[in-house]
Protein backbone atom coordinates (compact mmCIF):
# COMPACT_ATOMS: atom_id res chain seq x y z
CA UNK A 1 0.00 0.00 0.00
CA UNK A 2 1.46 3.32 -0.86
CA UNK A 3 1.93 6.10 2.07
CA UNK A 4 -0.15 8.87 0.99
CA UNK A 5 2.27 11.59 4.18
CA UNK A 6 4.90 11.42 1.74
CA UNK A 7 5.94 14.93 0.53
CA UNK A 8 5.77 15.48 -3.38
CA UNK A 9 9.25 15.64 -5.02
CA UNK A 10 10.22 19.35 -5.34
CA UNK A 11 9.77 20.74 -8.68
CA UNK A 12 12.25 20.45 -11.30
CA UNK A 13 14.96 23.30 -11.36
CA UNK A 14 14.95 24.98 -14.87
CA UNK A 15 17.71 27.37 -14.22
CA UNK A 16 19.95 29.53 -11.78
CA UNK A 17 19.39 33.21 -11.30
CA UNK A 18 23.28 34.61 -10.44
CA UNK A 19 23.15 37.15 -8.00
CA UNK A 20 26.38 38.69 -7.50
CA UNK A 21 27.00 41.80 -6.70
CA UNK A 22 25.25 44.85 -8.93
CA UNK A 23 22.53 42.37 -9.64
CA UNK A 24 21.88 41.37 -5.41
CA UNK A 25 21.56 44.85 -5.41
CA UNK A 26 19.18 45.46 -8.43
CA UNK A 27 16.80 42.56 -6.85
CA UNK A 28 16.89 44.01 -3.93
CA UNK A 29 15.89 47.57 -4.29
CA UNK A 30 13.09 45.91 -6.80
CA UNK A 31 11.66 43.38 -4.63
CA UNK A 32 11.69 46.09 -1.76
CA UNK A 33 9.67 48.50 -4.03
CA UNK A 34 6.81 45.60 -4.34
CA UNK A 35 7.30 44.84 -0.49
CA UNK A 36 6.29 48.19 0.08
CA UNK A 37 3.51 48.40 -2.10
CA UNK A 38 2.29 45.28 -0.80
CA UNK A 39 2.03 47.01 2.76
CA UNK A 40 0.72 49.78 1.54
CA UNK A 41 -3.21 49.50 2.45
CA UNK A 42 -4.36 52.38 -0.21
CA UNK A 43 -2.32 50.82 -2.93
CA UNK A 44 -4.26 47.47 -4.55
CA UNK A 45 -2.38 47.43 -7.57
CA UNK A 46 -0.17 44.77 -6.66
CA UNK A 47 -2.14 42.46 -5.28
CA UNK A 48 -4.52 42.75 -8.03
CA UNK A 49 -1.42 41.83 -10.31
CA UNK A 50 -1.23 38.93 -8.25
CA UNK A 51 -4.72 37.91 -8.58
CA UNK A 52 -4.60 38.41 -12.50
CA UNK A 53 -2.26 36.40 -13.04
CA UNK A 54 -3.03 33.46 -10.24
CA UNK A 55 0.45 31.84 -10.75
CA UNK A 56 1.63 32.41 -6.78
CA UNK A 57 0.16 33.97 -3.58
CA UNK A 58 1.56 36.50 -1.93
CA UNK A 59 3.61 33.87 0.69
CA UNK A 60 5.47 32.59 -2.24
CA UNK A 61 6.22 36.24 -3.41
CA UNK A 62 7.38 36.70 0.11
CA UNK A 63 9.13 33.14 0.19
CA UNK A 64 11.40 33.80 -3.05
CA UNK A 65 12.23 37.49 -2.07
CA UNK A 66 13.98 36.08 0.99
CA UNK A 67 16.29 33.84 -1.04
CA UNK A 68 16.77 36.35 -4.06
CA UNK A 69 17.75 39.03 -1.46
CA UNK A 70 19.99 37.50 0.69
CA UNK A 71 24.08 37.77 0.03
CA UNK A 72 24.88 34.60 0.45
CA UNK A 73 23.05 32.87 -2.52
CA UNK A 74 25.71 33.63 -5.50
CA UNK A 75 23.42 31.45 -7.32
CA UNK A 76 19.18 30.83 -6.74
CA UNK A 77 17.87 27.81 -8.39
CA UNK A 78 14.72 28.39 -9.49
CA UNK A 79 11.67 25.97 -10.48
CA UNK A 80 8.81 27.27 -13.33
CA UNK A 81 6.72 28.74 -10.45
CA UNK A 82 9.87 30.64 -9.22
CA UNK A 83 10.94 32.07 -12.76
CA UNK A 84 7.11 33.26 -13.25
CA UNK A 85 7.21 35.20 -10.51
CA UNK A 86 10.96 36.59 -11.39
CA UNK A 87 9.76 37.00 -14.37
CA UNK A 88 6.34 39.10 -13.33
CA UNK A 89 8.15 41.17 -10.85
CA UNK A 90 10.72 42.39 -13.49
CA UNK A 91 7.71 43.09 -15.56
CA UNK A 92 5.71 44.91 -12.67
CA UNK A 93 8.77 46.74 -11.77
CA UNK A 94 8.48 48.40 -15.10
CA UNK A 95 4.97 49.32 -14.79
CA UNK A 96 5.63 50.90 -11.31
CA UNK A 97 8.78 52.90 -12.50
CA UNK A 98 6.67 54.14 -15.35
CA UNK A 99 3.90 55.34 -13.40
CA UNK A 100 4.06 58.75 -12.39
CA UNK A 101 1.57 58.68 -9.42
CA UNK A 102 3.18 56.14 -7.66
CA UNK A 103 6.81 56.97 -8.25
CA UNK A 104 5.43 61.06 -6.94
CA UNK A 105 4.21 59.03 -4.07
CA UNK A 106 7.58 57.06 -3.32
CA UNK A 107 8.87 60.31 -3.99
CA UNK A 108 7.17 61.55 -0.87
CA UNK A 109 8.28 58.51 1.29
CA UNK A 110 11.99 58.75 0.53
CA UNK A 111 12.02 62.45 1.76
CA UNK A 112 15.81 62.69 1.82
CA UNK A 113 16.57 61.55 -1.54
CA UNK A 114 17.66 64.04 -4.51
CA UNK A 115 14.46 63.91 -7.10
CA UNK A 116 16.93 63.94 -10.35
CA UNK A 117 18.79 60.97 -8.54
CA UNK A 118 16.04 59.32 -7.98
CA UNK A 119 14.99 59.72 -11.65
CA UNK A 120 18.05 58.28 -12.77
CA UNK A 121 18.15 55.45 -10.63
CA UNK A 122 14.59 54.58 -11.65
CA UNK A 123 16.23 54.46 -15.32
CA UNK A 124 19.24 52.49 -14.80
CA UNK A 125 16.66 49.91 -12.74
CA UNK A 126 14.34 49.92 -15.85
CA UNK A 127 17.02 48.93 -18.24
CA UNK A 128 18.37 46.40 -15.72
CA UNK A 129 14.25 44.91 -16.42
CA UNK A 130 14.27 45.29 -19.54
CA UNK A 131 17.73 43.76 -20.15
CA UNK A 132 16.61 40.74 -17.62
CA UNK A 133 13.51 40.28 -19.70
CA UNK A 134 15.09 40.22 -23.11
CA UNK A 135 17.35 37.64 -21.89
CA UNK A 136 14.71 35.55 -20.23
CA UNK A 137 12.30 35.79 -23.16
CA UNK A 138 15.07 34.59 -26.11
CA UNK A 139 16.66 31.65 -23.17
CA UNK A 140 12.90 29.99 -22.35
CA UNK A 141 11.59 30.57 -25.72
CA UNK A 142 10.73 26.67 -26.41
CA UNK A 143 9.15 26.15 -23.21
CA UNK A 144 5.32 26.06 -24.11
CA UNK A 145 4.15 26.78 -20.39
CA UNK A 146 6.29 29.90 -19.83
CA UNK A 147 5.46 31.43 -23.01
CA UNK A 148 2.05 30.93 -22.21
CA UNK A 149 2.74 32.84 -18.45
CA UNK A 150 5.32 35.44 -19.67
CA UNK A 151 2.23 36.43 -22.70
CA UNK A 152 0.02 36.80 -19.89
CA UNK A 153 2.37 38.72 -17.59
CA UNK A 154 3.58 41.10 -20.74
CA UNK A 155 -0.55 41.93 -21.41
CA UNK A 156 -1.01 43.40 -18.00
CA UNK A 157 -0.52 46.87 -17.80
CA UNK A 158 -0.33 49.49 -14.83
CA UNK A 159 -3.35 51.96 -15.08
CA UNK A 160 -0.81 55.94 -14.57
């Protein structure tokens, strides 16, 4: 008789993410900005990206942000459901940097930091996206069920 307590095996690992240095700190500063507008209570448009696309809850957002943050993983193996959600933050991050309500509001939070610096750093972090996404999109292209995920993460779009 087979034991049905018997953990699943872990999903296959399609790639690894490197995270060394300018990169850590490129994740970082983008996973923070969604953190934020996570706990923001006014802001919904995050969560309703997460609903929309109903790949991962917000405890796995919270779950791969730990390990994509944290120095000491040179290298994060990720699964399909982990590169869908790298893939959709990178993609959100855009939106959010794009927008100029929020980014006047985030504006507002970081009181002490220089507007035009802030303007250029926004830049530089939407090129890093861009550049990530590019990359992504011409590496996975043969997988059916990411194209199918990054299509429907590329037709959602942030409402300025």
């Amino acid at each position: 008789m087979k034991n049905k307590n018997v953990a699943p095996p872990p999903a296959p690992i399609i790639c690894k993410l490197n995270n060394f240095d300018e990169k850590l700190r490129a994740h970082a500063v983008l996973f923070a900005m969604v953190s934020l507008m996570i706990l923001k209570e006014d802001e919904t448009c995050v969560t309703d990206y997460f609903e929309y696309l109903n790949y991962f809850s917000t405890e796995d957002y919270r779950r791969f942000n730990t390990r994509i943050t944290d120095k000491r993983n040179k290298e994060v193996p990720v699964n399909q459901l982990h590169f869908i959600l790298f893939y959709s933050i990178l993609h959100l991050s855009i939106q959010l940097y794009q927008s100029k309500r929020i980014m006047a509001e985030l504006v507002v939070l970081i009181k002490e930091k220089d507007p035009v610096e802030f303007e250029e750093s926004n830049k530089s972090l939407i090129a890093f996206c861009n550049n990530a996404l590019d990359e992504l999109r011409r590496d996975y292209k043969n997988n059916n069920a990411l194209i199918i995920a990054m299509a429907k993460i590329d037709g959602w779009k942030i409402s300025h």
